[in-house]
Protein backbone atom coordinates (compact mmCIF):
# COMPACT_ATOMS: atom_id res chain seq x y z
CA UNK A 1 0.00 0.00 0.00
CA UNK A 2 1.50 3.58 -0.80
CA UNK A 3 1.04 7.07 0.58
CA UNK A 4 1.68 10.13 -1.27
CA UNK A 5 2.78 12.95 0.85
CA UNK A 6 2.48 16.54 -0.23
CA UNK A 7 4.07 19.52 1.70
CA UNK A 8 6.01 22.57 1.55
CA UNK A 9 9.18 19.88 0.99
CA UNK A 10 12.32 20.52 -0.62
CA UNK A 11 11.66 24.13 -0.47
CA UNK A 12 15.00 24.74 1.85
CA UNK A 13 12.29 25.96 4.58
CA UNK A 14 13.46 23.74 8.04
CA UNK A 15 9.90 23.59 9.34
CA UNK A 16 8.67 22.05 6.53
CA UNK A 17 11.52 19.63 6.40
CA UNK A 18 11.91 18.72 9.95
CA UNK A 19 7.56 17.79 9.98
CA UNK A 20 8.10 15.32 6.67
CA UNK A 21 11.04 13.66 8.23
CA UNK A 22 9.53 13.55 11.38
CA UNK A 23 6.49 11.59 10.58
CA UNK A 24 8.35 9.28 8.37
CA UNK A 25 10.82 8.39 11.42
CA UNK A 26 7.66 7.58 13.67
CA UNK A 27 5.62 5.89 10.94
CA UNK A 28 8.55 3.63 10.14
CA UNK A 29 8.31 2.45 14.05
CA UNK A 30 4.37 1.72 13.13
CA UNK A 31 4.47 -1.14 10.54
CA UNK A 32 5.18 -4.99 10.27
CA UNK A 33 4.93 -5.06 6.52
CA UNK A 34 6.89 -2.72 3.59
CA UNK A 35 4.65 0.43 2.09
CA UNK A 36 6.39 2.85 -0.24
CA UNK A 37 5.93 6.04 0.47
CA UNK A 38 6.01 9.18 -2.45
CA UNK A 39 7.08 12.32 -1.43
CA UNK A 40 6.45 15.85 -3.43
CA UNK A 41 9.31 17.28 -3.21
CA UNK A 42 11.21 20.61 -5.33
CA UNK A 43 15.12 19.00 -4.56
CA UNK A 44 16.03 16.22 -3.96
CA UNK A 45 18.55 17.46 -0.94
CA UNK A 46 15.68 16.35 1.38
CA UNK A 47 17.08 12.59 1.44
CA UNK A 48 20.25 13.12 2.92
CA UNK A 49 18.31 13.21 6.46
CA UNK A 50 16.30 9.89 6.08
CA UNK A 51 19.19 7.63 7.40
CA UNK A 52 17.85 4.25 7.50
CA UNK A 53 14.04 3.01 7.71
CA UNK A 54 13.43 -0.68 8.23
CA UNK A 55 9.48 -1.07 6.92
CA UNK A 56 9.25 2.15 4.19
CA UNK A 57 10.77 3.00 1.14
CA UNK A 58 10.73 6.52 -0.17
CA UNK A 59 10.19 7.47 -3.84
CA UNK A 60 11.48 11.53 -4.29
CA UNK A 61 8.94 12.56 -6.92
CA UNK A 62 8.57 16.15 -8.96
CA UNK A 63 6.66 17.79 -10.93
CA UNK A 64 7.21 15.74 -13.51
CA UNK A 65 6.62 12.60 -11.44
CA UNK A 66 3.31 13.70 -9.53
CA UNK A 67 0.68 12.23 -11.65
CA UNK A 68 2.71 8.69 -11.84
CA UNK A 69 2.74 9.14 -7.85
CA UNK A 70 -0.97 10.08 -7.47
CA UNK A 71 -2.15 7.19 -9.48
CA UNK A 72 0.21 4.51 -7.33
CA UNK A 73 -1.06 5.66 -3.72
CA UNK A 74 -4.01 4.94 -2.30
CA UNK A 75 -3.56 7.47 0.29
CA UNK A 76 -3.20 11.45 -0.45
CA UNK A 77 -1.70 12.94 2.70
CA UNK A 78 -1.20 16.99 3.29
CA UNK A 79 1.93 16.82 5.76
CA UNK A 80 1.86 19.31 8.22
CA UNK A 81 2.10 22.83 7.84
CA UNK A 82 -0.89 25.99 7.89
CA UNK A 83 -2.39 25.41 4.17
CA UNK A 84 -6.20 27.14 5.09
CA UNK A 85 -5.22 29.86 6.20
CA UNK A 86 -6.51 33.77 5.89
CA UNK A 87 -3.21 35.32 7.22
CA UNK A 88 -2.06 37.95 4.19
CA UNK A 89 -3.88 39.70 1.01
CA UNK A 90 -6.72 37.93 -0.83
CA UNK A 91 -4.16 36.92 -3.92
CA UNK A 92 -1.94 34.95 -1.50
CA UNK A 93 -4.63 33.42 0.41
CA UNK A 94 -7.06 32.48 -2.82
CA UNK A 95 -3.82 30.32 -4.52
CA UNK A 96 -3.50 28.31 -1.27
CA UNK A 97 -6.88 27.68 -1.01
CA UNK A 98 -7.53 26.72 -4.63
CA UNK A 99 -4.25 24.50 -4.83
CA UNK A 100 -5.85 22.66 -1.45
CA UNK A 101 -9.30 22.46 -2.96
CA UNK A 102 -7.76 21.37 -6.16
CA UNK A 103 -5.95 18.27 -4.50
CA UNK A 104 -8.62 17.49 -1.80
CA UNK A 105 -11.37 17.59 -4.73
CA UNK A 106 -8.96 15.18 -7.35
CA UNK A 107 -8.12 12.56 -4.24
CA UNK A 108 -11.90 11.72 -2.89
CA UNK A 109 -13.13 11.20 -6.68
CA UNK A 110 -10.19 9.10 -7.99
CA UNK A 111 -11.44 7.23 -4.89
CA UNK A 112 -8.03 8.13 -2.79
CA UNK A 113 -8.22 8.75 1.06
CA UNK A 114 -7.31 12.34 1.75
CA UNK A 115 -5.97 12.77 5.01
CA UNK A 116 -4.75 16.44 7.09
CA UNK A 117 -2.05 14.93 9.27
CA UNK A 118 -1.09 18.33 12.10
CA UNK A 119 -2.25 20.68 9.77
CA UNK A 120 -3.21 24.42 11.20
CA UNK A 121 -6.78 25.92 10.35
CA UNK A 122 -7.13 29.27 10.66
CA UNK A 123 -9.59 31.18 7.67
CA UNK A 124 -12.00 33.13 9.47
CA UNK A 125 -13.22 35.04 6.34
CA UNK A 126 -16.44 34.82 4.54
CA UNK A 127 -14.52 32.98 1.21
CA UNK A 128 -12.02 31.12 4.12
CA UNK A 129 -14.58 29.68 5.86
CA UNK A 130 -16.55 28.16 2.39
CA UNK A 131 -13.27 26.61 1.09
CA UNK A 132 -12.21 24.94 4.62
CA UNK A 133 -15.89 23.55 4.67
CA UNK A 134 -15.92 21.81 1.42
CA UNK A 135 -12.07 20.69 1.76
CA UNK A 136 -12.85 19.01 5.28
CA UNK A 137 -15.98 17.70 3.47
CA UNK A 138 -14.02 15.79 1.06
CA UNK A 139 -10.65 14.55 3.32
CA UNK A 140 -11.65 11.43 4.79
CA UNK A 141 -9.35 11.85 8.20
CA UNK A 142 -8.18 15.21 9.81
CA UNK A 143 -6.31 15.95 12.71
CA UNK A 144 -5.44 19.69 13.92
CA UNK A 145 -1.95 21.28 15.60
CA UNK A 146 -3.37 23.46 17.52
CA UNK A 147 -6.32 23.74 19.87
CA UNK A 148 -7.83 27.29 18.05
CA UNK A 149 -7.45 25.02 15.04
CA UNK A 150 -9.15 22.18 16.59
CA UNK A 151 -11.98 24.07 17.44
CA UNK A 152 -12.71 26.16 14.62
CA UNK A 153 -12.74 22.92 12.12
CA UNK A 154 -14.68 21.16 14.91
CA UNK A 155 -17.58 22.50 14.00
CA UNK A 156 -17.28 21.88 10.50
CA UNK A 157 -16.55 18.29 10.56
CA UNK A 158 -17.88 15.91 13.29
CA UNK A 159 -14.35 13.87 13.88
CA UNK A 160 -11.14 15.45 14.23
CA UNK A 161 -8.55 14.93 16.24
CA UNK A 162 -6.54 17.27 18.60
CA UNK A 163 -3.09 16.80 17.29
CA UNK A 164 0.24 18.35 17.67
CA UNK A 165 2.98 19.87 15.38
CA UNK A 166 4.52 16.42 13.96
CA UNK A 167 8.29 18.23 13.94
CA UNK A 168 8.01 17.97 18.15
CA UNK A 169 8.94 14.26 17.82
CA UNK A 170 12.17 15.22 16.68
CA UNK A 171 13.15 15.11 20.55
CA UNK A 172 13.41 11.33 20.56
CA UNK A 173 15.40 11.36 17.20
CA UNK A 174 18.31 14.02 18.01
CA UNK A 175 20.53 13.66 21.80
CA UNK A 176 22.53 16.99 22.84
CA UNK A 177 24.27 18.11 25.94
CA UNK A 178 21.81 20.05 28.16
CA UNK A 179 25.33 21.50 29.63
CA UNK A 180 26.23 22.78 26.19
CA UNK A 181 22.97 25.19 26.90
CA UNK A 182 22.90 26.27 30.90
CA UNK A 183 23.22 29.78 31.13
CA UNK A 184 25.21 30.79 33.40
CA UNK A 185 25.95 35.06 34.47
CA UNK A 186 29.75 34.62 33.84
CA UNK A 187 30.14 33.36 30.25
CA UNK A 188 29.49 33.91 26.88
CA UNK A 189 25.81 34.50 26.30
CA UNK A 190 24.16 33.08 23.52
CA UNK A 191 21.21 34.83 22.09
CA UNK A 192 19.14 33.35 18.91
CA UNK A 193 17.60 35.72 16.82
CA UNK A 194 15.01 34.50 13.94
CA UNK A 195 13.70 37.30 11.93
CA UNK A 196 11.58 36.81 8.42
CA UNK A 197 10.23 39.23 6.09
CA UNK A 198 6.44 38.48 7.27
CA UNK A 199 4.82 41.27 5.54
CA UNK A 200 6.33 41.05 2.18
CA UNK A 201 5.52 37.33 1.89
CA UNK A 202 2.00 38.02 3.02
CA UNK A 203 1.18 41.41 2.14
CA UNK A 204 3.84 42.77 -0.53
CA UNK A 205 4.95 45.16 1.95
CA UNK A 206 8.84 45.20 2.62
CA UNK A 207 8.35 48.91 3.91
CA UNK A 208 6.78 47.45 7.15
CA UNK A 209 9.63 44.66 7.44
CA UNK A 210 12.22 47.30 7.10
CA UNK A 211 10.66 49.47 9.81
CA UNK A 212 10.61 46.57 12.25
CA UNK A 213 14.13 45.87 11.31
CA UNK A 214 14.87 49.29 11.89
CA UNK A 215 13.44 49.14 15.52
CA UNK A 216 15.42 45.80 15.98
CA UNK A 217 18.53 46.88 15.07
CA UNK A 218 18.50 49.95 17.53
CA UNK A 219 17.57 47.43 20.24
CA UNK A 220 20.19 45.10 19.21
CA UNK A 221 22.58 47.56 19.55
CA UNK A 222 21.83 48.86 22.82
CA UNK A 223 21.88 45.27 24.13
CA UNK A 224 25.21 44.16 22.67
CA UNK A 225 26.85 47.31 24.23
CA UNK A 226 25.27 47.00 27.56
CA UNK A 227 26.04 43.15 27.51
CA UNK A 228 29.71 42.90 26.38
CA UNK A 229 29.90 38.65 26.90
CA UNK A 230 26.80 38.39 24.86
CA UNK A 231 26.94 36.92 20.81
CA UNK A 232 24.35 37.39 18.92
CA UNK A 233 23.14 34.30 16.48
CA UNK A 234 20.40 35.59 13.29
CA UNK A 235 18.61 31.89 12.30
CA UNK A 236 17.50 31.97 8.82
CA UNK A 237 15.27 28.79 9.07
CA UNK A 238 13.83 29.61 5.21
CA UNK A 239 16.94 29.81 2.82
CA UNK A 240 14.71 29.74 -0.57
CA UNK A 241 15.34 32.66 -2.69
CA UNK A 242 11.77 34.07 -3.19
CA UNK A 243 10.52 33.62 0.55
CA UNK A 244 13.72 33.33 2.83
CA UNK A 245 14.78 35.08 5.79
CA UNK A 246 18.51 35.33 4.65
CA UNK A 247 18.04 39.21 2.65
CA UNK A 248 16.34 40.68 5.82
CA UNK A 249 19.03 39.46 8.04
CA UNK A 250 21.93 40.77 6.21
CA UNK A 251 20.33 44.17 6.25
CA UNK A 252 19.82 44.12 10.05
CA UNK A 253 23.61 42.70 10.09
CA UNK A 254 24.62 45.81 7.86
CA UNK A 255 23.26 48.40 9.82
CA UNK A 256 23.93 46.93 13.06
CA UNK A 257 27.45 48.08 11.73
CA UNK A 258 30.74 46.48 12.06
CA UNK A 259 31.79 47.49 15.26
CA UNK A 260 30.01 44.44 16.24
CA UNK A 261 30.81 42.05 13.96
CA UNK A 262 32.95 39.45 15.32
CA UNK A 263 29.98 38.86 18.07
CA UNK A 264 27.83 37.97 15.44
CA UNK A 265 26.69 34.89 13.52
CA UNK A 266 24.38 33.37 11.29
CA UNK A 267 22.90 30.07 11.39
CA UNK A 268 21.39 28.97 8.14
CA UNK A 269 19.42 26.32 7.02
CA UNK A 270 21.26 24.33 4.20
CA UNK A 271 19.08 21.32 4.20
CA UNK A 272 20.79 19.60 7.01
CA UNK A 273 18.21 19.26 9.74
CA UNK A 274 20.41 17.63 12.23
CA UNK A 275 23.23 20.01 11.82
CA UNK A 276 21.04 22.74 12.50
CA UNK A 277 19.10 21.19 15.43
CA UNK A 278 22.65 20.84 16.81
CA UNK A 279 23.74 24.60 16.29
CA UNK A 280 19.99 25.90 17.67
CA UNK A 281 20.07 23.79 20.69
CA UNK A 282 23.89 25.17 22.26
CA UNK A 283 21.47 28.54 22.19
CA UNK A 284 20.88 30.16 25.91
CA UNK A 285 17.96 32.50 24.28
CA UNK A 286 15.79 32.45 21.32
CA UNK A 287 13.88 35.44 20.15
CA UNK A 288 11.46 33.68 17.47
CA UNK A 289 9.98 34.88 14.24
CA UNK A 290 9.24 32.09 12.14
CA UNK A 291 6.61 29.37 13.77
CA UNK A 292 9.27 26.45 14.07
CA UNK A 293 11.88 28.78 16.35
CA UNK A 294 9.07 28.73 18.55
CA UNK A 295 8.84 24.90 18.44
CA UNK A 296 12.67 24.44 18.63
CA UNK A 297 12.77 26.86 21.33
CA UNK A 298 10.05 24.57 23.55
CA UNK A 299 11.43 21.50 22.09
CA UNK A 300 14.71 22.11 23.72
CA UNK A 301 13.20 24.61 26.63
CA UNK A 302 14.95 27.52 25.71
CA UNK A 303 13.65 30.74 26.99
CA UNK A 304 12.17 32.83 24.21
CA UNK A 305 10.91 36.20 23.29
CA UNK A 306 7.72 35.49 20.37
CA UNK A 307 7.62 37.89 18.21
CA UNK A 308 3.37 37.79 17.44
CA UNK A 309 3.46 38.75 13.57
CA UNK A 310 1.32 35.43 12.84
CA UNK A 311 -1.83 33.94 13.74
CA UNK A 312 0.07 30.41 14.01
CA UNK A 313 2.23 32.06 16.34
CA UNK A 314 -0.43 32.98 18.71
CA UNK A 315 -2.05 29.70 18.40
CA UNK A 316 1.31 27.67 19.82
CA UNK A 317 2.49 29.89 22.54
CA UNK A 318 -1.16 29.43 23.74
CA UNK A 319 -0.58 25.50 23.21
CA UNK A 320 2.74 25.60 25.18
CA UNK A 321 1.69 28.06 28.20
CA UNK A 322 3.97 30.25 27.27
CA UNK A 323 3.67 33.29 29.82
CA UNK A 324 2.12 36.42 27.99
CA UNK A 325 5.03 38.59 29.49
CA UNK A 326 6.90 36.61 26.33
CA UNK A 327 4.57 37.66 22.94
CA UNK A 328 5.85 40.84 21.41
CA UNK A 329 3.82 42.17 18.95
CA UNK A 330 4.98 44.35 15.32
CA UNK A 331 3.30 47.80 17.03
CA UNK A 332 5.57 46.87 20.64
CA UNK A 333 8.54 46.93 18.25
CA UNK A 334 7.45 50.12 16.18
CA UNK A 335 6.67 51.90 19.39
CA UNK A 336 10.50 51.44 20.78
CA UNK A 337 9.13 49.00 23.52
CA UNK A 338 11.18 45.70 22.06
CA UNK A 339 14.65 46.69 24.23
CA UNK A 340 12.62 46.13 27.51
CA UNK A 341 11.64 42.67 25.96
CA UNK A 342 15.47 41.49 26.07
CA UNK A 343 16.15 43.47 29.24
CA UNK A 344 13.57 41.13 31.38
CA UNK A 345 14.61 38.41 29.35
CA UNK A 346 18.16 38.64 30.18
CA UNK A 347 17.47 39.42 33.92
CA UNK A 348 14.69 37.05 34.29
CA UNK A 349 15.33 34.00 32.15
CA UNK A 350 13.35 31.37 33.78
CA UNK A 351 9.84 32.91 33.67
CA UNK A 352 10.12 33.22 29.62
CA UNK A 353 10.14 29.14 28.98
CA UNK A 354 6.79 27.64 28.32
CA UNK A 355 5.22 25.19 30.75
CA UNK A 356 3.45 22.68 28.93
CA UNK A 357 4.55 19.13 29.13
CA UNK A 358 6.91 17.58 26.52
CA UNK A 359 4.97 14.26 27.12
CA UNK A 360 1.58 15.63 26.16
CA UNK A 361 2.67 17.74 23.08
CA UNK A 362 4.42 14.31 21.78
CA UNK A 363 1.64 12.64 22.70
CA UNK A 364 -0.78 14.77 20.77
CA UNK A 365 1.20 14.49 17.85
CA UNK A 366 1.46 10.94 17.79
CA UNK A 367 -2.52 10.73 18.07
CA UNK A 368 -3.29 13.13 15.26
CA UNK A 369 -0.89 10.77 13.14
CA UNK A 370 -2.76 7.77 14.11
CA UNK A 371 -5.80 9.15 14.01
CA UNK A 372 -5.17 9.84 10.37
CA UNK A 373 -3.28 6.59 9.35
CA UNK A 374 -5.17 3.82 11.40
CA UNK A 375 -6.92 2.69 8.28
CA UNK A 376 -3.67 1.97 6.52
């Protein structure tokens, strides 16, 4: 029996990455007989982080090979990721949705099962709300990341499941030394920065990203000469050309200036997941843009600073019990308020980690998996 699983994959984006491999770790641990699974994916770099699997063998597919893929699997499986979503202008939002109708409508009659394995819901508008409806309508199993997502598509559709983000299983697949992390007052501080350029992915407007970076910057500089042992690490977890985080960081780098160059670094995503689990978790504090940072960040209990630009954002620090002293939003940063952000942070560490348990977020994610799967 085959699966066909269709993401954001290949796309140099770590979030994206780190869910597919992920679930294809776990499901490997699931089976007593061989399945083959297809994967969409736009390069083929992706493999290099499979390692072994004992029960599953995974066919790279492209473009080219999608139809040849479709036709093969009985099971059409959306893996991971925010895909119904109204976050940015109606151009941005319409593709996604047609692209997700256009798949979910295609799967139920060629008589495939369409499953949404940890997938975030979040339209709330009037054309939103009518594509989620008739794309739950057709998927045959759906579980949800999030509990605002779980509730919003619970009305919709009479059985979904209260999953998890599928990349937080990644903690049973990667070992690091917790010493490697402890802060401590007398040495070299550690601070991760991920920034993206939110509002011209979603909204066209780099104006907006360049004023936040502005406010950032004067922030960052403040902080670096107050706080001479601290180094300062930008983590550019999308490293695509059209959509990655790497042009907005070299601007802030640039005007930061070079008197403080040497204390700063980037870590960038080069399609080596493990590599860059290993560089994010020697981290003492995260200050997260992009979803996953936040995810890393509770994955390996880093303190962190949210920076609220998303919806999905919201959605997991309210998952994690992350204390609200920790969300800072665009308008905190554009009113000069962001320096007292890394000021408490710095003097205050311990009441910026989330609380939630580790066991329960794994064991969500597990369940929205099998929840989706179980009929394999």
């Amino acid at each position: 029996m085959s699966l066909f699983l269709i993401g954001n994959i290949g796309s140099f984006n770590l979030g994206d990455d780190a869910i597919l491999v992920a679930f294809l770790k776990y499901f490997d641990t699931l089976l007593d007989s061989t399945h083959d699974i297809y994967v969409y994916s736009r390069n083929n770099y992706i493999v290099g982080n499979f390692g072994s699997f004992s029960k599953i063998k995974v066919h790279l597919v492209s473009c080219i090979g999608i139809l040849r893929a479709f036709v093969k699997s009985r099971f059409i499986i959306i893996c991971g990721g925010d895909y119904l979503d109204d976050f940015g202008s109606l151009i941005t939002r319409l593709r996604a949705f047609l692209i997700m109708f256009f798949i979910a409508f295609v799967s139920r009659f060629s008589l495939k099962k369409f499953c949404m394995i940890n997938n975030g819901f979040r339209a709330n508008s009037t054309i939103g709300l009518s594509f989620q409806k008739i794309i739950l309508k057709l998927a045959d199993r759906v579980s949800a990341r999030d509990e605002f997502s779980y509730r919003l598509i619970s009305k919709h559709k009479h059985y979904v499941e209260k999953g998890f983000d599928t990349a937080v299983l990644w903690r049973d697949f990667i070992s690091f030394r917790k010493d490697e992390s402890t802060f401590s007052i007398d040495k070299t501080i550690k601070v991760g920065l991920s920034i993206s350029p939110v509002y011209l992915n979603f909204f066209s407007d780099p104006n907006k990203d360049l004023q936040i970076a502005n406010e950032i910057v004067k922030s960052l500089k403040r902080m670096l000469s107050e706080r001479r042992n601290i180094e300062l690490y930008f983590l550019a977890f999308n490293t695509s050309r059209n959509s990655g985080d790497l042009y907005l960081i070299r601007v802030i780098i640039n005007t930061i200036g070079t008197f403080f160059k040497k204390r700063i670094k980037v870590i960038a995503y080069d399609g080596k997941i493990y590599d860059f689990l290993q560089d994010f978790c020697r981290l003492n504090f995260v200050i997260c843009c992009k979803y996953h940072s936040i995810l890393l960040s509770y994955l390996f209990e880093k303190p962190m600073i949210v920076l609220c630009f998303h919806p999905k954002n919201f959605a997991l620090v309210n998952d994690i019990k992350l204390p609200k002293k920790s969300l800072c939003s665009a308008s905190d940063i554009l009113n000069g308020r962001f320096y007292s952000f890394l000021l408490e942070l710095l003097n205050d560490f311990n009441s910026f980690k989330a609380e939630y348990s580790m066991y329960e977020a794994k064991k969500r994610a597990i369940a929205g998996i099998l929840h989706c799967i179980n009929v394999v």
